[in-house]
Protein backbone atom coordinates (compact mmCIF):
# COMPACT_ATOMS: atom_id res chain seq x y z
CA UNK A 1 -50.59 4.86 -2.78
CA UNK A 2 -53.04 5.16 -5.70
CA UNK A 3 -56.32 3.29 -5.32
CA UNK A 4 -57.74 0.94 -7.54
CA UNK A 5 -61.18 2.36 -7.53
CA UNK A 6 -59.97 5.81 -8.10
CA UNK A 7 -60.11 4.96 -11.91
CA UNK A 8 -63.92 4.24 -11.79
CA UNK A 9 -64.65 7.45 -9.44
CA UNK A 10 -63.28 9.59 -12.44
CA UNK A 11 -64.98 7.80 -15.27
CA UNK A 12 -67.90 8.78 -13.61
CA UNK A 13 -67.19 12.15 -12.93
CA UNK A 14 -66.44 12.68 -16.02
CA UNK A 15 -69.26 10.86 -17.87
CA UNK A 16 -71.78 13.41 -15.57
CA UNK A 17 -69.63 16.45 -16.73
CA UNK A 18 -69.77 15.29 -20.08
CA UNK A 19 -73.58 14.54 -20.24
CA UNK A 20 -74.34 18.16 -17.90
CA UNK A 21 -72.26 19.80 -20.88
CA UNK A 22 -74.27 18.68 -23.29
CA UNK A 23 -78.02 19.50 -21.81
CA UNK A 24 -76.23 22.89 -21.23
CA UNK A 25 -75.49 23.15 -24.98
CA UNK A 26 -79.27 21.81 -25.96
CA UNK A 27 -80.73 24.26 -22.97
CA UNK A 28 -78.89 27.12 -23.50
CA UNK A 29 -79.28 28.14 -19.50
CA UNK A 30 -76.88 26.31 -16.92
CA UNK A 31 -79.55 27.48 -14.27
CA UNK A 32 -82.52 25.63 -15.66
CA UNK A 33 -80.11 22.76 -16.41
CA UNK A 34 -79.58 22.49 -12.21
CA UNK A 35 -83.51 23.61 -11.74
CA UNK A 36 -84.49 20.71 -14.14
CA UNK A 37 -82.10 17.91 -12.54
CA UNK A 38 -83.05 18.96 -9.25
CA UNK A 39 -86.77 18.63 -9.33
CA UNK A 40 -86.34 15.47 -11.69
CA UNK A 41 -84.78 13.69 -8.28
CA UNK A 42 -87.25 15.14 -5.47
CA UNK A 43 -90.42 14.72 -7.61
CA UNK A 44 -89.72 11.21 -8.81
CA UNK A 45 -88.71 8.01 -7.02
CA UNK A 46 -86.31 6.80 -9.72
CA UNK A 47 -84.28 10.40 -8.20
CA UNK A 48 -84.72 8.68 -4.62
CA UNK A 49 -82.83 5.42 -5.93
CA UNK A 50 -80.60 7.65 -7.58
CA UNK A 51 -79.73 9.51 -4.94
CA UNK A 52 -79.55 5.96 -2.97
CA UNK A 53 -77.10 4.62 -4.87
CA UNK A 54 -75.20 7.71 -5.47
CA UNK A 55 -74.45 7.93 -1.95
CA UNK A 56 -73.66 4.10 -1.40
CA UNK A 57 -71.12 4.83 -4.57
CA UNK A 58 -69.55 8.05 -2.68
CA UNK A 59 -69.64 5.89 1.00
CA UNK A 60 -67.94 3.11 -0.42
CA UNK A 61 -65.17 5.25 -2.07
CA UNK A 62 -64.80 7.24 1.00
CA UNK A 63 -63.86 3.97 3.37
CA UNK A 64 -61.82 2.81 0.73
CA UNK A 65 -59.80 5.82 -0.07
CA UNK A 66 -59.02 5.92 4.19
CA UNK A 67 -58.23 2.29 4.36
CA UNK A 68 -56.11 3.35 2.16
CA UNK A 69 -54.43 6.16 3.96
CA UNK A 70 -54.27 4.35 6.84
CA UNK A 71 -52.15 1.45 4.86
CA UNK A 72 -49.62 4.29 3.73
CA UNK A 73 -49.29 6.00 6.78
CA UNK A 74 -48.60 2.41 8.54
CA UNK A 75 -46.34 1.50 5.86
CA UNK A 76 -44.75 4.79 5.93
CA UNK A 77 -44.07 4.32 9.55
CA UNK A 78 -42.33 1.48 9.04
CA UNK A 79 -40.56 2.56 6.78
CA UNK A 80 -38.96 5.00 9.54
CA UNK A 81 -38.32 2.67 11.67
CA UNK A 82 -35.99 0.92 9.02
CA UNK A 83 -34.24 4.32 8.52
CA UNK A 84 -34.23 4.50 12.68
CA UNK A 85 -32.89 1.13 13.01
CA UNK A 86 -30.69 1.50 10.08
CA UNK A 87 -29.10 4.89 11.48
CA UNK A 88 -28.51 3.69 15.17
CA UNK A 89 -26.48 0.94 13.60
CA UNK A 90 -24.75 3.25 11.01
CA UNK A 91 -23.53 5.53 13.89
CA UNK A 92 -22.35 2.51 16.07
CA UNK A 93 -20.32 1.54 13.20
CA UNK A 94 -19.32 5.64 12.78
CA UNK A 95 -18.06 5.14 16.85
CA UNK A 96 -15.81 2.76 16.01
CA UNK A 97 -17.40 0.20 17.94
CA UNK A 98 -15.38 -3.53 17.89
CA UNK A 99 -16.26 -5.82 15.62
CA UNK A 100 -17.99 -8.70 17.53
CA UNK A 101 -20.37 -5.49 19.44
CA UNK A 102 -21.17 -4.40 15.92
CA UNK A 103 -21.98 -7.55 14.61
CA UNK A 104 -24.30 -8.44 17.91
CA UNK A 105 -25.90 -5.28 17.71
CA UNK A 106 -27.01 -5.89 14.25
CA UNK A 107 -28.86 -9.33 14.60
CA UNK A 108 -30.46 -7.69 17.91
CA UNK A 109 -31.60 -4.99 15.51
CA UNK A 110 -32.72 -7.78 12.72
CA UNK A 111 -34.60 -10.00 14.72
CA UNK A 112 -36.62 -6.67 16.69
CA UNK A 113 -37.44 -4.78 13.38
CA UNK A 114 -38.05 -8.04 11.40
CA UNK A 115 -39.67 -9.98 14.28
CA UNK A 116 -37.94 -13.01 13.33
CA UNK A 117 -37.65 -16.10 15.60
CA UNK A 118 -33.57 -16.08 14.52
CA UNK A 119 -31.14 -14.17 12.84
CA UNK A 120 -27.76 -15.12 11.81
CA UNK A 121 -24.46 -13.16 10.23
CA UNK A 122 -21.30 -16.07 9.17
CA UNK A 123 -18.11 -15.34 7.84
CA UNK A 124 -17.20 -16.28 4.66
CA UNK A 125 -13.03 -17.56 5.24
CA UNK A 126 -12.10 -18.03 1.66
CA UNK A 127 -8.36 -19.65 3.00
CA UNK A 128 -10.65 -22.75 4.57
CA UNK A 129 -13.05 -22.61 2.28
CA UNK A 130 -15.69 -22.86 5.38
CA UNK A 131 -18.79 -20.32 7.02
CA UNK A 132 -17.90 -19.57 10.65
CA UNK A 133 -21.39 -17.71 12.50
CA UNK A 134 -19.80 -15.10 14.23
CA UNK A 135 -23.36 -13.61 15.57
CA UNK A 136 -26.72 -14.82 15.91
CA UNK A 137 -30.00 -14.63 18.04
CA UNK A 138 -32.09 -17.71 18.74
CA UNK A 139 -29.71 -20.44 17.97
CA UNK A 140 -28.49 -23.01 20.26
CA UNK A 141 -25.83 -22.22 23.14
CA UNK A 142 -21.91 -22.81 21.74
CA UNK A 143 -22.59 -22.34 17.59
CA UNK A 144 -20.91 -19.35 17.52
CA UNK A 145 -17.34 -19.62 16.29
CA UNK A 146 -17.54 -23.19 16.00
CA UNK A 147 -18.78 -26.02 13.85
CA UNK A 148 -17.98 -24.10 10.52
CA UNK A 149 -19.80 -25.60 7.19
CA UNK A 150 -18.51 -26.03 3.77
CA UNK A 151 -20.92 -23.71 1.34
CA UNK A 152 -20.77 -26.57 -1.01
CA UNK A 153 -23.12 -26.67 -4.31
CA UNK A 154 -26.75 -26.84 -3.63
CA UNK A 155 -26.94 -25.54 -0.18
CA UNK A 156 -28.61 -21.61 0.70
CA UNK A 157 -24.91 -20.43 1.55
CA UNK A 158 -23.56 -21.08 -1.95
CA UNK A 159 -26.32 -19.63 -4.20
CA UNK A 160 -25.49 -16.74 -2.37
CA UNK A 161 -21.92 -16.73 -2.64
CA UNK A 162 -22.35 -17.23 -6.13
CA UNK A 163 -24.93 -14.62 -6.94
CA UNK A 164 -24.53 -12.04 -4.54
CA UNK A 165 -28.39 -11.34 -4.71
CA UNK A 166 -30.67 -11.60 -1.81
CA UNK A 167 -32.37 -14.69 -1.32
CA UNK A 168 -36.21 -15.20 -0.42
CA UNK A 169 -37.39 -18.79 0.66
CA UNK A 170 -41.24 -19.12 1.80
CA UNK A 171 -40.85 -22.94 1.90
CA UNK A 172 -37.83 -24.24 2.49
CA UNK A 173 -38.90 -27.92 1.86
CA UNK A 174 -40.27 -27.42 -1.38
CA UNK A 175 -37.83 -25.44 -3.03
CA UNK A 176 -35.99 -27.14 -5.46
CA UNK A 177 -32.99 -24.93 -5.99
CA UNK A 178 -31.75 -26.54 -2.71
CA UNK A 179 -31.03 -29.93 -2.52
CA UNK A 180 -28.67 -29.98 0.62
CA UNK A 181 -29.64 -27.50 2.98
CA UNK A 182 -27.69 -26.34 5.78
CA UNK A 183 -27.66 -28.59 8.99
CA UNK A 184 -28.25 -25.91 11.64
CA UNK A 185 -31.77 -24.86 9.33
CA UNK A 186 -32.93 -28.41 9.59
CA UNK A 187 -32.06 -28.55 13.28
CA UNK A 188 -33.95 -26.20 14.29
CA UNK A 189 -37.07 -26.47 11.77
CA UNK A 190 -36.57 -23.47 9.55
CA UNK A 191 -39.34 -23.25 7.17
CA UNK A 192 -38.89 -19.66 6.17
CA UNK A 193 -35.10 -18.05 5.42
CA UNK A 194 -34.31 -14.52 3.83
CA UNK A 195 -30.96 -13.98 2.97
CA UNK A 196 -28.01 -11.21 1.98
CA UNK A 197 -24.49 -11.25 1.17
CA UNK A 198 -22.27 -8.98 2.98
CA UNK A 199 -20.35 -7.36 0.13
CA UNK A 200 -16.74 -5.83 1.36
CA UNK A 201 -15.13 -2.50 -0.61
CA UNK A 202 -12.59 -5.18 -2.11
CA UNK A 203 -15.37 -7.25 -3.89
CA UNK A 204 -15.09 -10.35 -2.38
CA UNK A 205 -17.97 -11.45 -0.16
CA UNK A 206 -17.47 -11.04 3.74
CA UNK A 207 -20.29 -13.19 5.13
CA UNK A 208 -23.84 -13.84 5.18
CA UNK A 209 -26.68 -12.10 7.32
CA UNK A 210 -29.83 -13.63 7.35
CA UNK A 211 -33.40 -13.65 9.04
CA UNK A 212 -35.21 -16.90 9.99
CA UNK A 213 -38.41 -18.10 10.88
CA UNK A 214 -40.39 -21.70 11.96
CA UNK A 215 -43.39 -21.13 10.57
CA UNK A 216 -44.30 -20.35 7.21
CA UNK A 217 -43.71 -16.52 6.29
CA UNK A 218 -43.85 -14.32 2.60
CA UNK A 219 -41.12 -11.79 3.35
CA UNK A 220 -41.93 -7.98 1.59
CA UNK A 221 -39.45 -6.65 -0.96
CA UNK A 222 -39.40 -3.65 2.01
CA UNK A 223 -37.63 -6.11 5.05
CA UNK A 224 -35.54 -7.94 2.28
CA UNK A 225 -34.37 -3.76 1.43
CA UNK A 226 -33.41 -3.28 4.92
CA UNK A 227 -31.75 -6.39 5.75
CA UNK A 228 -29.74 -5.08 2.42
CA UNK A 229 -29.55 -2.09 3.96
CA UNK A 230 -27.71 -3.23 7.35
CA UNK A 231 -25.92 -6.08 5.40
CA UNK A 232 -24.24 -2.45 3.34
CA UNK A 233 -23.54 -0.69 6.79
CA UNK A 234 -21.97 -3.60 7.92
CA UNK A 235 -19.88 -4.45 4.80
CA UNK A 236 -18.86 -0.08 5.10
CA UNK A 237 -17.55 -0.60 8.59
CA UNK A 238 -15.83 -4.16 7.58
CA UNK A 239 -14.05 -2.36 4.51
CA UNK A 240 -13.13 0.62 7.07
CA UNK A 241 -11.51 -1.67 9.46
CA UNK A 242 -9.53 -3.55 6.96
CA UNK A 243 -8.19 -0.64 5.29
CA UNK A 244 -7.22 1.02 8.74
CA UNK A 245 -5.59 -2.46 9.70
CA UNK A 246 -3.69 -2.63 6.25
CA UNK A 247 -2.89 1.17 7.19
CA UNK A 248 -1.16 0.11 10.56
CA UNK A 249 0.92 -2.72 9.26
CA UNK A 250 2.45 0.06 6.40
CA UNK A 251 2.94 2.19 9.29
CA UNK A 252 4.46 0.00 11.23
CA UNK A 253 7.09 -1.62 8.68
CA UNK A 254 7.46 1.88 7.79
CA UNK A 255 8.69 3.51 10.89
CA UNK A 256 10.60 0.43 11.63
CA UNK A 257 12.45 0.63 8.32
CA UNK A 258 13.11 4.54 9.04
CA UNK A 259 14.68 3.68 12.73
CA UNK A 260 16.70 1.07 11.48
CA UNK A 261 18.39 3.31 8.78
CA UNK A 262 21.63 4.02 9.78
CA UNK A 263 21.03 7.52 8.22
CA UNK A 264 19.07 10.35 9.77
CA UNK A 265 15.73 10.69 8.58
CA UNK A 266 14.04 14.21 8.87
CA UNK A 267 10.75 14.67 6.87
CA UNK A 268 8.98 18.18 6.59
CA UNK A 269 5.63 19.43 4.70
CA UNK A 270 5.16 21.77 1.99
CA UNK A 271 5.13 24.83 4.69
CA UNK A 272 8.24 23.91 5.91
CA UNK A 273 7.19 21.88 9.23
CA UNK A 274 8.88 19.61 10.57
CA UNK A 275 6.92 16.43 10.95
CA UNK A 276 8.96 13.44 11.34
CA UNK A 277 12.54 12.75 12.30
CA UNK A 278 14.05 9.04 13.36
CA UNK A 279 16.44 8.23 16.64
CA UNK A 280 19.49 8.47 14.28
CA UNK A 281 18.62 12.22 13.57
CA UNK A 282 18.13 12.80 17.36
CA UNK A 283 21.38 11.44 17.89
CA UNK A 284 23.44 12.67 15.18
CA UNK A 285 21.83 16.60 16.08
CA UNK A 286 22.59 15.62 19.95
CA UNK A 287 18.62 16.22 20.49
CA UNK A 288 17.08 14.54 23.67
CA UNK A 289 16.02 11.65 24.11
CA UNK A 290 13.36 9.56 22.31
CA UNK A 291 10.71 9.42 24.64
CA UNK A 292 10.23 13.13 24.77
CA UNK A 293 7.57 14.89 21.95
CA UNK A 294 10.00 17.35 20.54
CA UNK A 295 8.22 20.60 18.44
CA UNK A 296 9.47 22.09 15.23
CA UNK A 297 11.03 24.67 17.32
CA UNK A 298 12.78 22.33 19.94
CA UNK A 299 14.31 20.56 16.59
CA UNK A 300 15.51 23.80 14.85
CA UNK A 301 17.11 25.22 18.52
CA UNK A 302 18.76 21.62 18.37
CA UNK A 303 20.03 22.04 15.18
CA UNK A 304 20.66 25.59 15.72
CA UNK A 305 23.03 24.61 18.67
CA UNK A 306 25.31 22.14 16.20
CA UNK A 307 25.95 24.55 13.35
CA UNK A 308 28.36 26.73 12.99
CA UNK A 309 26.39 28.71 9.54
CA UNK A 310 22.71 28.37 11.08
CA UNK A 311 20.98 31.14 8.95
CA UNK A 312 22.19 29.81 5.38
CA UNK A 313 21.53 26.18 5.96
CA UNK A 314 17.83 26.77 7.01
CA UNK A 315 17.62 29.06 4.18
CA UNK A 316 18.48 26.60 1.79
CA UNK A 317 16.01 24.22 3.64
CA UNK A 318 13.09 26.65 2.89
CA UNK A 319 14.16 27.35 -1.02
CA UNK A 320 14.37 23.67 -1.54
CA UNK A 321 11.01 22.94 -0.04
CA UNK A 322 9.54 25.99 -2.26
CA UNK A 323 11.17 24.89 -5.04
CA UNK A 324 9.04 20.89 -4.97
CA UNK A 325 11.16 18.53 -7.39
CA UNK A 326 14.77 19.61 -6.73
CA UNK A 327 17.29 17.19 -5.14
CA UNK A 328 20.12 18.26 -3.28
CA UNK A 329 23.10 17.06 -2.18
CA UNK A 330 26.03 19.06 0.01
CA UNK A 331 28.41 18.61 3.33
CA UNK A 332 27.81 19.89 6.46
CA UNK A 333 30.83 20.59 8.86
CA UNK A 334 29.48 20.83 12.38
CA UNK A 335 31.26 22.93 15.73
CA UNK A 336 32.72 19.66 16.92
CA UNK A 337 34.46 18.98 13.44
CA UNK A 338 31.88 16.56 12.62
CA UNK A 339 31.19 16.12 8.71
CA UNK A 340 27.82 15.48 7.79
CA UNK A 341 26.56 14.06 4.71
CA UNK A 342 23.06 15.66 3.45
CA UNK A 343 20.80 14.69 0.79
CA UNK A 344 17.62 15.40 0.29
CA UNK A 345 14.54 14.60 -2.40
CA UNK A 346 10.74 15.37 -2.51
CA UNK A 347 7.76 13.14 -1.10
CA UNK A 348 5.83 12.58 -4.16
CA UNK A 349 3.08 10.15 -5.32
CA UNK A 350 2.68 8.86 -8.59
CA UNK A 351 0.38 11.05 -10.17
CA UNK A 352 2.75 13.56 -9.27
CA UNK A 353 1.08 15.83 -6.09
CA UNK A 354 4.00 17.20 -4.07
CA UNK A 355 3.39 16.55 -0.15
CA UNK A 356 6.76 17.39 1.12
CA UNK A 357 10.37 16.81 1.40
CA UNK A 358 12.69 14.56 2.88
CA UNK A 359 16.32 14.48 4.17
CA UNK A 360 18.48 11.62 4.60
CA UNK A 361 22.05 12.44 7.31
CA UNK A 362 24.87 10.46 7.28
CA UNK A 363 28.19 10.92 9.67
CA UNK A 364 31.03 10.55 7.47
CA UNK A 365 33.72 12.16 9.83
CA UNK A 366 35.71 8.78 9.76
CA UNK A 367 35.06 7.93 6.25
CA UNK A 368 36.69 11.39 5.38
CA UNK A 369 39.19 11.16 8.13
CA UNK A 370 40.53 7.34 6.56
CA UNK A 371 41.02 9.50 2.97
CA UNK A 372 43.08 12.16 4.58
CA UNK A 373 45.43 9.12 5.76
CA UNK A 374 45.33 7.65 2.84
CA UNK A 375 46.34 10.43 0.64
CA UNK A 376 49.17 11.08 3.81
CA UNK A 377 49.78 7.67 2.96
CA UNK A 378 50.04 7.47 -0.50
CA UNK A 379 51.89 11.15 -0.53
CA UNK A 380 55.07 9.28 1.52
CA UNK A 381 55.04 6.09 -0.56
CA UNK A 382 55.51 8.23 -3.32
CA UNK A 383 58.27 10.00 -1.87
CA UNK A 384 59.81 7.30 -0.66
CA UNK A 385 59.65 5.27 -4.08
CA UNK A 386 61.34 8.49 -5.76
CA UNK A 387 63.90 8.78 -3.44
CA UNK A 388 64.63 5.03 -4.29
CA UNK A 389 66.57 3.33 -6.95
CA UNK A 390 64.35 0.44 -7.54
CA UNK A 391 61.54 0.33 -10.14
CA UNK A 392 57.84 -0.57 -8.17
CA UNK A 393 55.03 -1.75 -10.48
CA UNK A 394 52.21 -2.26 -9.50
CA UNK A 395 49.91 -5.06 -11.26
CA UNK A 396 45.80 -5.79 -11.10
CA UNK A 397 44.10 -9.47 -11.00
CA UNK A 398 44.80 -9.44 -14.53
CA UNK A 399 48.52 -8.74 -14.45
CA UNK A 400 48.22 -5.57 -15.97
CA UNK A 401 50.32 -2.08 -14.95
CA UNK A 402 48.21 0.20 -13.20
CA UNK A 403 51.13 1.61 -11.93
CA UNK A 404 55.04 2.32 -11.95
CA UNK A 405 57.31 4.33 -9.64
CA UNK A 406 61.06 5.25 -9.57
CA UNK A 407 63.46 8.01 -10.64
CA UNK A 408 64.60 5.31 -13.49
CA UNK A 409 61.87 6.90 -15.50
CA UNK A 410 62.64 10.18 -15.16
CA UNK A 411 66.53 9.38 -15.98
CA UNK A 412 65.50 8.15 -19.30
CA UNK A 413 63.21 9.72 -19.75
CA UNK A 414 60.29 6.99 -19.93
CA UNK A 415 56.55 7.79 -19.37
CA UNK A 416 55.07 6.04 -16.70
CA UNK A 417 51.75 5.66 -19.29
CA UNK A 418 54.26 3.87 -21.33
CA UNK A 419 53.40 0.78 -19.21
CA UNK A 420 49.84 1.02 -18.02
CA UNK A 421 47.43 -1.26 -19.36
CA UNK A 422 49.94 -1.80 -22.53
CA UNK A 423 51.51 -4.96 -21.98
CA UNK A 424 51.10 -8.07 -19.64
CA UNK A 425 54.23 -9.35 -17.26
CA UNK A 426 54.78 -13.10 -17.00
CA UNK A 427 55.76 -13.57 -13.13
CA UNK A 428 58.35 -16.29 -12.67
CA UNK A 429 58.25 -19.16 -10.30
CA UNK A 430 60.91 -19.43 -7.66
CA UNK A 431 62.24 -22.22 -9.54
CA UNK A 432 62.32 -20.28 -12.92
CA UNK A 433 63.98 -17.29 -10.82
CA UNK A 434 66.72 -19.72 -9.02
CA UNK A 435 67.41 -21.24 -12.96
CA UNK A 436 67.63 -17.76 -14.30
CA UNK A 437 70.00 -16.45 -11.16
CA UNK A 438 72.47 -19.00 -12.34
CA UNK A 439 72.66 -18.08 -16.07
CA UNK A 440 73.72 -14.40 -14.72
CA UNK A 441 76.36 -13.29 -12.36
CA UNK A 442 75.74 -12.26 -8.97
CA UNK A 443 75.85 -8.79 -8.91
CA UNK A 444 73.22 -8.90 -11.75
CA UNK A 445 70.84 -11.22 -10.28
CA UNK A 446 66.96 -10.04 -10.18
CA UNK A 447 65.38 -9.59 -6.98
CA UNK A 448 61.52 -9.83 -6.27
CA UNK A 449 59.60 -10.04 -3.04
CA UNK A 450 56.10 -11.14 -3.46
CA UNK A 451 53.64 -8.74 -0.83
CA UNK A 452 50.66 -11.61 0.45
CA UNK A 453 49.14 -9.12 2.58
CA UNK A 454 45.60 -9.21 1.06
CA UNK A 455 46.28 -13.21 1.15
CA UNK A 456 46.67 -13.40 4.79
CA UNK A 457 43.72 -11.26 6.14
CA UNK A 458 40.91 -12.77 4.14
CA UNK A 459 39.17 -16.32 4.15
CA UNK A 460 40.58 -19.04 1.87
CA UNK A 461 37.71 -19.35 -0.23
CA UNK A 462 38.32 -15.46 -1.13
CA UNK A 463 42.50 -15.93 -1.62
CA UNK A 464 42.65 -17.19 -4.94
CA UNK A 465 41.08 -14.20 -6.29
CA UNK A 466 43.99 -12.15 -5.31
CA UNK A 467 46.87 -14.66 -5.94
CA UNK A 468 47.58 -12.41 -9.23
CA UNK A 469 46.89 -8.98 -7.31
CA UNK A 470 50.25 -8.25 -5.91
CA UNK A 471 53.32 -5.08 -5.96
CA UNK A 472 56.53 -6.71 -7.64
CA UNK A 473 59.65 -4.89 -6.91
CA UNK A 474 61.99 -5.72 -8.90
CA UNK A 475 66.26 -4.38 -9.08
CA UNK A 476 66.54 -4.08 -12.99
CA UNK A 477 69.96 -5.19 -14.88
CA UNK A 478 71.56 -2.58 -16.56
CA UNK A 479 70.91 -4.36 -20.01
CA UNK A 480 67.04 -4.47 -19.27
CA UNK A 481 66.97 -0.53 -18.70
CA UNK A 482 68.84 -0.69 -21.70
CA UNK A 483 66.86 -3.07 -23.95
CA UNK A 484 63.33 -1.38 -22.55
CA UNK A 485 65.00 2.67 -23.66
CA UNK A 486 65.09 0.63 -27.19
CA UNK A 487 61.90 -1.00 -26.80
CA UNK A 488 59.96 2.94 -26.55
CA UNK A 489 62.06 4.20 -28.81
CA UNK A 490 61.39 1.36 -32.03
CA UNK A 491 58.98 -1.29 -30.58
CA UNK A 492 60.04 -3.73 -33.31
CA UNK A 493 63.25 -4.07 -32.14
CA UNK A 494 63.86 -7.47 -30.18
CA UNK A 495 66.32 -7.40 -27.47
CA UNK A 496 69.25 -8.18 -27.73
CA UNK A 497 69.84 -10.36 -24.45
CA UNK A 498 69.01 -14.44 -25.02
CA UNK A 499 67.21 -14.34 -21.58
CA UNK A 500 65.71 -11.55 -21.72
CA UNK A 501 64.78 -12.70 -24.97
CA UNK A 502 62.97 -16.09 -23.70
CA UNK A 503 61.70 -14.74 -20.16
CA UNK A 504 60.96 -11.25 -20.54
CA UNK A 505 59.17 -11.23 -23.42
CA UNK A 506 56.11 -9.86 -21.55
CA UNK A 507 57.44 -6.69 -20.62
């Protein structure tokens, strides 16, 4: 701390060096300079009263310049204490401590350092719109948690809200920034209020702490900087708690959304480690049960146990995890004749840092067993439909060929391209059918059966959209194989049959 006399002790140092100089320069002899001065103040009494007053001049200085000290060491020390009190607080907060100890810890620690009469911290709920005090020293029994305020315009609470800047009140009752003030400060006769907002990580305002006083009191820039200075420990280990709560719920939805996949999940790090795999893994690998902490070795002796080709599939795994942005995609046939469908893509952020890989498992042993009796299937329809006679079309929702069967075509030599997609059949009503039946003799009549299958196994509000899709077999007349040879062979030609002339048109 400089001293405000210090100025004055130098001016006069300096005007005596400045005036011994200059006898030195008239004199020519520093010694008769001191010899001269010196027996000008013991042989004359205006040397006493110089002397006198000299030494008052140096006394006074003296006292000052240790009052002094004294004031900076004292401030200095408290000064400590703030960084004590600040630290024990910091490391409660560092402990993890719960939120309600933390914040009852810190008005204890206000109120002690401060020497307040109360101390107060309220939460700011932003839904409500409403302070809640959540800790406080002094105040009346029951006020914590309940009877919340509005921080409505004029009142201490909302300047701060608004300003975010510590607030200093000496006299309460004759400031006039504050026309409403809170009810609990007039309750209990608060003449004196310092005040800090509790600023969380996200930038919006957590709460309030403040420091409180009856009588009247001029709070030092030094205890409003450490009231900041909890208020920021505080706000630190709010921000921390939030973010590790917000942390949990992503955790949780995530590990819920990876056990209710109906694929399995395995997850491993850039050295290759396994680090995460869901139930439908453990089941699919026949690993045991959930409730047991299964190693990256456990899994691979699993896995190990399942294949029949152990050596090239974990090879593959380690070249794909060297290799960072690949995707993959392949089958893997297991000793029991399961088929397993793998794919697998990296764990990347979005600015691109690579912190793994991940593979999603998926039984398809049915799915490729239903195929296999499906092309069995479709290999005997076929067979069956060229051993036949009859012609088989088959039409889409739109009426159009997507596909004809028979050894017909191969008599005349037809393409069955000829019809797909090319031309649109009109499909006659049972009453158009009976009328054209009777134009025709017997032995020439057309014959269709309709299949309703899809009709019958789906809800009614889904039929109509398969009315159209059907398989029309049909017995051909002699003159239609006839008229359709001409039809591929000059496409302008009309036939030559009246009815098939009016009905068949379409074909």
């Amino acid at each position: 701390m400089r001293s405000p006399y210090r100025a004055l002790v130098l001016r006069i140092v300096f005007i005596y060096i400045v005036v011994s100089a200059v006898w030195i320069v008239l004199s020519d002899s520093l010694i008769f300079v001191l010899w001269a001065d010196a027996a000008w103040i013991v042989q004359t009494s205006k040397g006493w009263l110089f002397v006198l007053f000299s030494g008052g001049i140096l006394y006074f200085l003296l006292d000052h310049a240790m009052a002094e000290r004294s004031r900076f060491e004292q401030e200095l020390e408290t000064y400590a204490h703030y960084q004590e009190t600040v630290s024990a607080l910091r490391q409660s907060a560092l402990l993890k401590s719960e939120q309600n100890i933390l914040f009852n810890q810190a008005v204890s620690l206000v109120a002690l350092t401060l020497n307040t009469e109360y101390t107060s911290l309220f939460e700011h709920r932003v839904s409500e719109k409403q302070m809640v005090l959540r800790a406080c020293t002094g105040w009346s029994d029951g006020l914590i948690g309940k009877t919340p305020f509005q921080a409505s315009p004029g009142t201490l609470a909302h300047y701060v809200l608004q300003t975010n800047e510590p607030l200093l009140v000496n006299r309460l009752a004759n400031d006039r920034r504050f026309t409403r003030a809170e009810s609990y400060l007039q309750q209990h006769g608060i003449t004196s209020t310092m005040q800090v907002a509790i600023m969380a990580e996200t930038g919006q305002v957590f709460g309030i702490l403040g420091a409180h006083t009856t009588g009247k009191r001029d709070f030092l820039p030094d205890e409003c900087h450490f009231l900041q200075e909890i208020a920021n420990v505080l706000a630190i280990a709010i921000g921390r708690e939030q973010t590790e709560a917000a942390l949990r719920v992503q955790k949780t939805i995530l590990e819920c959304q990876t056990e209710a996949s109906l694929d399995g999940i395995l997850v491993v790090d850039t050295q290759g480690i396994i680090r995460s795999i869901n139930q439908r893994f453990r089941d699919m690998w026949r690993l045991p049960l959930h409730d047991q902490a299964l190693s990256h070795a456990l899994i691979l002796e699993g896995i190990r146990a399942q294949l029949v080709d152990f050596d090239p599939f974990i090879q593959r795994i380690r070249d794909l995890v060297a290799q960072g942005d690949a995707q993959h995609h392949e089958e893997i046939v297991l000793r029991d004749g399961r088929v397993i469908d793998s794919y697998t893509a990296p764990v990347q952020d979005a600015t691109g840092n690579y912190y793994g890989r991940v593979w999603y498992y998926r039984d398809i042993t049915e799915l490729r067993r239903t195929e296999a009796t499906l092309r069995e299937r479709e290999e005997i329809f076929r067979r069956l439909v060229d051993s036949m006679d009859d012609i088989i079309f088959t039409l889409d929702c739109q009426q159009r060929h997507t596909g004809i069967f028979g050894r017909w075509l191969e008599r005349y030599g037809i393409p069955a391209s000829f019809f797909w997609g090319r031309r649109r059949m009109r499909l006659p009503t049972q009453k158009r059918l009976a009328s054209m039946n009777r134009r025709i003799p017997e032995h020439f009549r057309v014959n269709m059966s309709f299949t309703t299958g899809y009709r019958e196994i789906l809800p009614s509000r889904y039929r109509h959209r398969f009315r159209r899709c059907m398989i029309v077999r049909a017995r051909l007349l002699a003159w239609l194989a006839l008229d359709v040879i001409s039809l591929h062979s000059n496409r302008r030609k009309k036939p030559t049959v009246p009815w098939l002339n009016t009905r068949c048109r379409g074909w």
